[in-house]
N, C-alpha and C. Protein backbone atom coordinates (compact mmCIF):
# COMPACT_ATOMS: atom_id res chain seq x y z
N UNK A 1 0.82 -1.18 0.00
CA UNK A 1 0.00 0.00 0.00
C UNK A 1 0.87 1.26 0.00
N UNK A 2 1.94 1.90 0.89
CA UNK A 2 3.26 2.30 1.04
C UNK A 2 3.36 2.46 -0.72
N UNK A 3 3.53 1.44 -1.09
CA UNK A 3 4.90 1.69 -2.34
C UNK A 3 3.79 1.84 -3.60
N UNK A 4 2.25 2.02 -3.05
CA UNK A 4 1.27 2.41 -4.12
C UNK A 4 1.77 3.96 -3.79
N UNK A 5 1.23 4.59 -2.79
CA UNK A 5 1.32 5.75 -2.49
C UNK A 5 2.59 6.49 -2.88
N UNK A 6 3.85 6.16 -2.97
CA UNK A 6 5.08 6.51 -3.10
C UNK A 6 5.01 6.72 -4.83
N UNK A 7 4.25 5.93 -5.72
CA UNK A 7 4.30 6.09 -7.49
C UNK A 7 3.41 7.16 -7.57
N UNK A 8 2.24 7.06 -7.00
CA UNK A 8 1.25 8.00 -6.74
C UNK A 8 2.22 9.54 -6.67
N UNK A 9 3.30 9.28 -5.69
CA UNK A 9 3.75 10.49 -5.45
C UNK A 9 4.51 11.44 -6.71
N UNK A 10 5.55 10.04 -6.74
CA UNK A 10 6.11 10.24 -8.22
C UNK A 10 5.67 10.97 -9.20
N UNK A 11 4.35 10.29 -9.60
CA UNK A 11 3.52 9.88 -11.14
C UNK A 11 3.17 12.10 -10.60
N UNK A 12 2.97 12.29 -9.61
CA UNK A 12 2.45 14.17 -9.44
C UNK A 12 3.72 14.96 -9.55
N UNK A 13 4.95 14.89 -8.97
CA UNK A 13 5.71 15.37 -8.88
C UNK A 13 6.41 15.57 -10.71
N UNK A 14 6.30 14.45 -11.72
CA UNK A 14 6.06 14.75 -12.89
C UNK A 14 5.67 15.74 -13.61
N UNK A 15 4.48 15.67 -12.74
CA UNK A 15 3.49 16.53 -13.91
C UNK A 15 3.40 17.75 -13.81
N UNK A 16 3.33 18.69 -14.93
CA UNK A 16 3.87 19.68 -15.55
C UNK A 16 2.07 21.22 -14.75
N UNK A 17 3.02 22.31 -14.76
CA UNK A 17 2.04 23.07 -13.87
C UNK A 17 0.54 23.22 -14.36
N UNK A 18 0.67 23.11 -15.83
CA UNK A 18 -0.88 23.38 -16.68
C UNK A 18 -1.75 21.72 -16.05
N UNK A 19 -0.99 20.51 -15.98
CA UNK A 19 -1.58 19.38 -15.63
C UNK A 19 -2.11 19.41 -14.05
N UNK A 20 -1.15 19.84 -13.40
CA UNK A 20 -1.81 20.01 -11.84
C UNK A 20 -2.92 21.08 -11.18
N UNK A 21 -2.51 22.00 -12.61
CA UNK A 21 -3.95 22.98 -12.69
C UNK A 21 -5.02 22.04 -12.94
N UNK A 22 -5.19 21.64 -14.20
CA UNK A 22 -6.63 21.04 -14.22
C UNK A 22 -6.68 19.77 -13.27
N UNK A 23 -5.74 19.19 -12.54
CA UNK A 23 -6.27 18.40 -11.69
C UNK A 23 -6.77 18.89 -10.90
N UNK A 24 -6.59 19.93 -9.89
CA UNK A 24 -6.94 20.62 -8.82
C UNK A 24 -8.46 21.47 -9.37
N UNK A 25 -8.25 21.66 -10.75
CA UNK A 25 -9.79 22.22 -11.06
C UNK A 25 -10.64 21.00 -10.93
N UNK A 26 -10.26 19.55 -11.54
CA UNK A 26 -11.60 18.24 -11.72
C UNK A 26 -11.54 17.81 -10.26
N UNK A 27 -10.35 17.95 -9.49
CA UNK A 27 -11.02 17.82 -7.56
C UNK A 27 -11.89 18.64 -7.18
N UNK A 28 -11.77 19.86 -7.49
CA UNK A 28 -12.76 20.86 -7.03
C UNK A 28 -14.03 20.38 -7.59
N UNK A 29 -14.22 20.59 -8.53
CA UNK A 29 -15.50 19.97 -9.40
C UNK A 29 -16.37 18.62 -8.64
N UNK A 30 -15.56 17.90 -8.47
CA UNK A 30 -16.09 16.54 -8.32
C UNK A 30 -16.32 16.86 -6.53
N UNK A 31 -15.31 18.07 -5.97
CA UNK A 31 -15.88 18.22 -4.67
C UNK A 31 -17.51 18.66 -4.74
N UNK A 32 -17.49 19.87 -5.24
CA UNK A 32 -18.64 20.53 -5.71
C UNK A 32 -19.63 20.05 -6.39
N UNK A 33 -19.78 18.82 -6.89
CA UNK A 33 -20.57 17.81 -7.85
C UNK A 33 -21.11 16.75 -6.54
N UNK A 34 -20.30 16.49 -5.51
CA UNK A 34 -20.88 15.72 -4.12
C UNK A 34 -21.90 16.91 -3.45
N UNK A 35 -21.10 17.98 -3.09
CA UNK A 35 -21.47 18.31 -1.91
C UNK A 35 -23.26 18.89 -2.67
N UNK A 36 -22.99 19.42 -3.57
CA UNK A 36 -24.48 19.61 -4.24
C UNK A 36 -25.80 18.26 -4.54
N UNK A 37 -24.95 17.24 -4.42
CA UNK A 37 -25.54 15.95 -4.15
C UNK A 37 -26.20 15.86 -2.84
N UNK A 38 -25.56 15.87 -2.04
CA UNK A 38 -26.05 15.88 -0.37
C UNK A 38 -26.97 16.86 -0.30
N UNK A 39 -26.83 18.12 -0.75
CA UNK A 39 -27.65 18.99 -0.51
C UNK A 39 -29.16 18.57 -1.09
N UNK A 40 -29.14 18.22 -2.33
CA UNK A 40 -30.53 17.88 -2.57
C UNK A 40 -30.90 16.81 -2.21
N UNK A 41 -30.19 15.68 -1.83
CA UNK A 41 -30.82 14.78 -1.25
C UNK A 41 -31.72 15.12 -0.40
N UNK A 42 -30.87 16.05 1.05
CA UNK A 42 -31.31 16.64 1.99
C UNK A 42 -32.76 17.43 2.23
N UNK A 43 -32.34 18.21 1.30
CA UNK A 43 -33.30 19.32 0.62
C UNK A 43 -34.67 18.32 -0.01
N UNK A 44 -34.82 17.11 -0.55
CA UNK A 44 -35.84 16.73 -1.04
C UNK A 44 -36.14 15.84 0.27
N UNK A 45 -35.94 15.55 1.07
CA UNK A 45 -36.19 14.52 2.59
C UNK A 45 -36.87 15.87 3.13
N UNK A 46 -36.42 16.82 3.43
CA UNK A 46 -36.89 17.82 3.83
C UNK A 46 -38.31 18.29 3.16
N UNK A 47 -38.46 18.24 2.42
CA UNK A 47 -39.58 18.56 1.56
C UNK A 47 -40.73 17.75 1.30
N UNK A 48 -40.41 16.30 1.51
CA UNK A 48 -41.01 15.22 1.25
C UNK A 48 -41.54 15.56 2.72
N UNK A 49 -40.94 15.71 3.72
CA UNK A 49 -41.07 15.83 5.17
C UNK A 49 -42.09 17.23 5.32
N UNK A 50 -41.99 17.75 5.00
CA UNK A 50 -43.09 19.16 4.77
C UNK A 50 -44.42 18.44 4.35
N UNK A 51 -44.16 18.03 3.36
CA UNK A 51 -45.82 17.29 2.41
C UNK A 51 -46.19 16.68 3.19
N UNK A 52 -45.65 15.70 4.07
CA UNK A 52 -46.03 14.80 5.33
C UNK A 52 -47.44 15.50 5.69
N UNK A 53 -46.64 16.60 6.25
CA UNK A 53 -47.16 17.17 7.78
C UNK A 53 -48.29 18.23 6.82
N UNK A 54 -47.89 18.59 6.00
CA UNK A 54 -49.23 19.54 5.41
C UNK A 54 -50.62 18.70 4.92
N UNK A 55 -49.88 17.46 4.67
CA UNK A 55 -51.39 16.55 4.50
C UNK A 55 -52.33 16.00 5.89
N UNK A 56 -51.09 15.58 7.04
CA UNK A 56 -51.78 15.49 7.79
C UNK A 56 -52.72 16.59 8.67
N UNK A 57 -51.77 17.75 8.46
CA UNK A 57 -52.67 18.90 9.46
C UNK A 57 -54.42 19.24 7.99
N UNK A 58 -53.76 18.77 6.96
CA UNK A 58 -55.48 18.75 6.05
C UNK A 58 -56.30 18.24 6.86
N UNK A 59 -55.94 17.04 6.71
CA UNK A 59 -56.50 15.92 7.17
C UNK A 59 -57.42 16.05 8.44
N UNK A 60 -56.47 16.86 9.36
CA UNK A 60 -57.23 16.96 11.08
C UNK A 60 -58.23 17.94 10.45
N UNK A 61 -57.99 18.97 9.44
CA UNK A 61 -58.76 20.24 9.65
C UNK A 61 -59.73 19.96 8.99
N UNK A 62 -59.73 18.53 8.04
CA UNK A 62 -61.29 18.02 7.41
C UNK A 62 -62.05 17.24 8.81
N UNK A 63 -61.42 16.97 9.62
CA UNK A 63 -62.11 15.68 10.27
C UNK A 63 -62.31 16.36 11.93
N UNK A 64 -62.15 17.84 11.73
CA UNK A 64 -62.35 19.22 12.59
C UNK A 64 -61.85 18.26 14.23
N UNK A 65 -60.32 17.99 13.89
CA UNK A 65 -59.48 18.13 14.53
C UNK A 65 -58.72 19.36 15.39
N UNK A 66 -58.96 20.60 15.12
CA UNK A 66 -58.06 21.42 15.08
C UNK A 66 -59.07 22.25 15.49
């Protein structure tokens, strides 16, 4: 595992400044491509979670719950 990480090291120390630019741009990206993932996941649980509760408070206010 060691002597993966060590070519790994190598194989960057290679590469030329325009190449470590766009790597550091497709990390960012792919950071920014997750974290906008989570968010809507979130964001639609949340929402799904709203509809819940707006059907049930219907619900009481047809069946003069409330």
């Amino acid at each position: 595992m060691v002597m993966i990480a060590k070519q790994k090291y190598k194989v960057i120390l290679k590469m030329s400044k325009e190449e470590l630019t766009a790597l550091k741009k497709q990390m960012l990206l792919n950071i920014l491509s997750a974290e906008k993932s989570i968010f809507i996941y979130y964001k639609n649980k949340q929402l799904t979670k709203d509809k819940k509760n707006v059907k049930q408070i219907r619900s009481m206010a047809t069946n003069s719950r409330i």
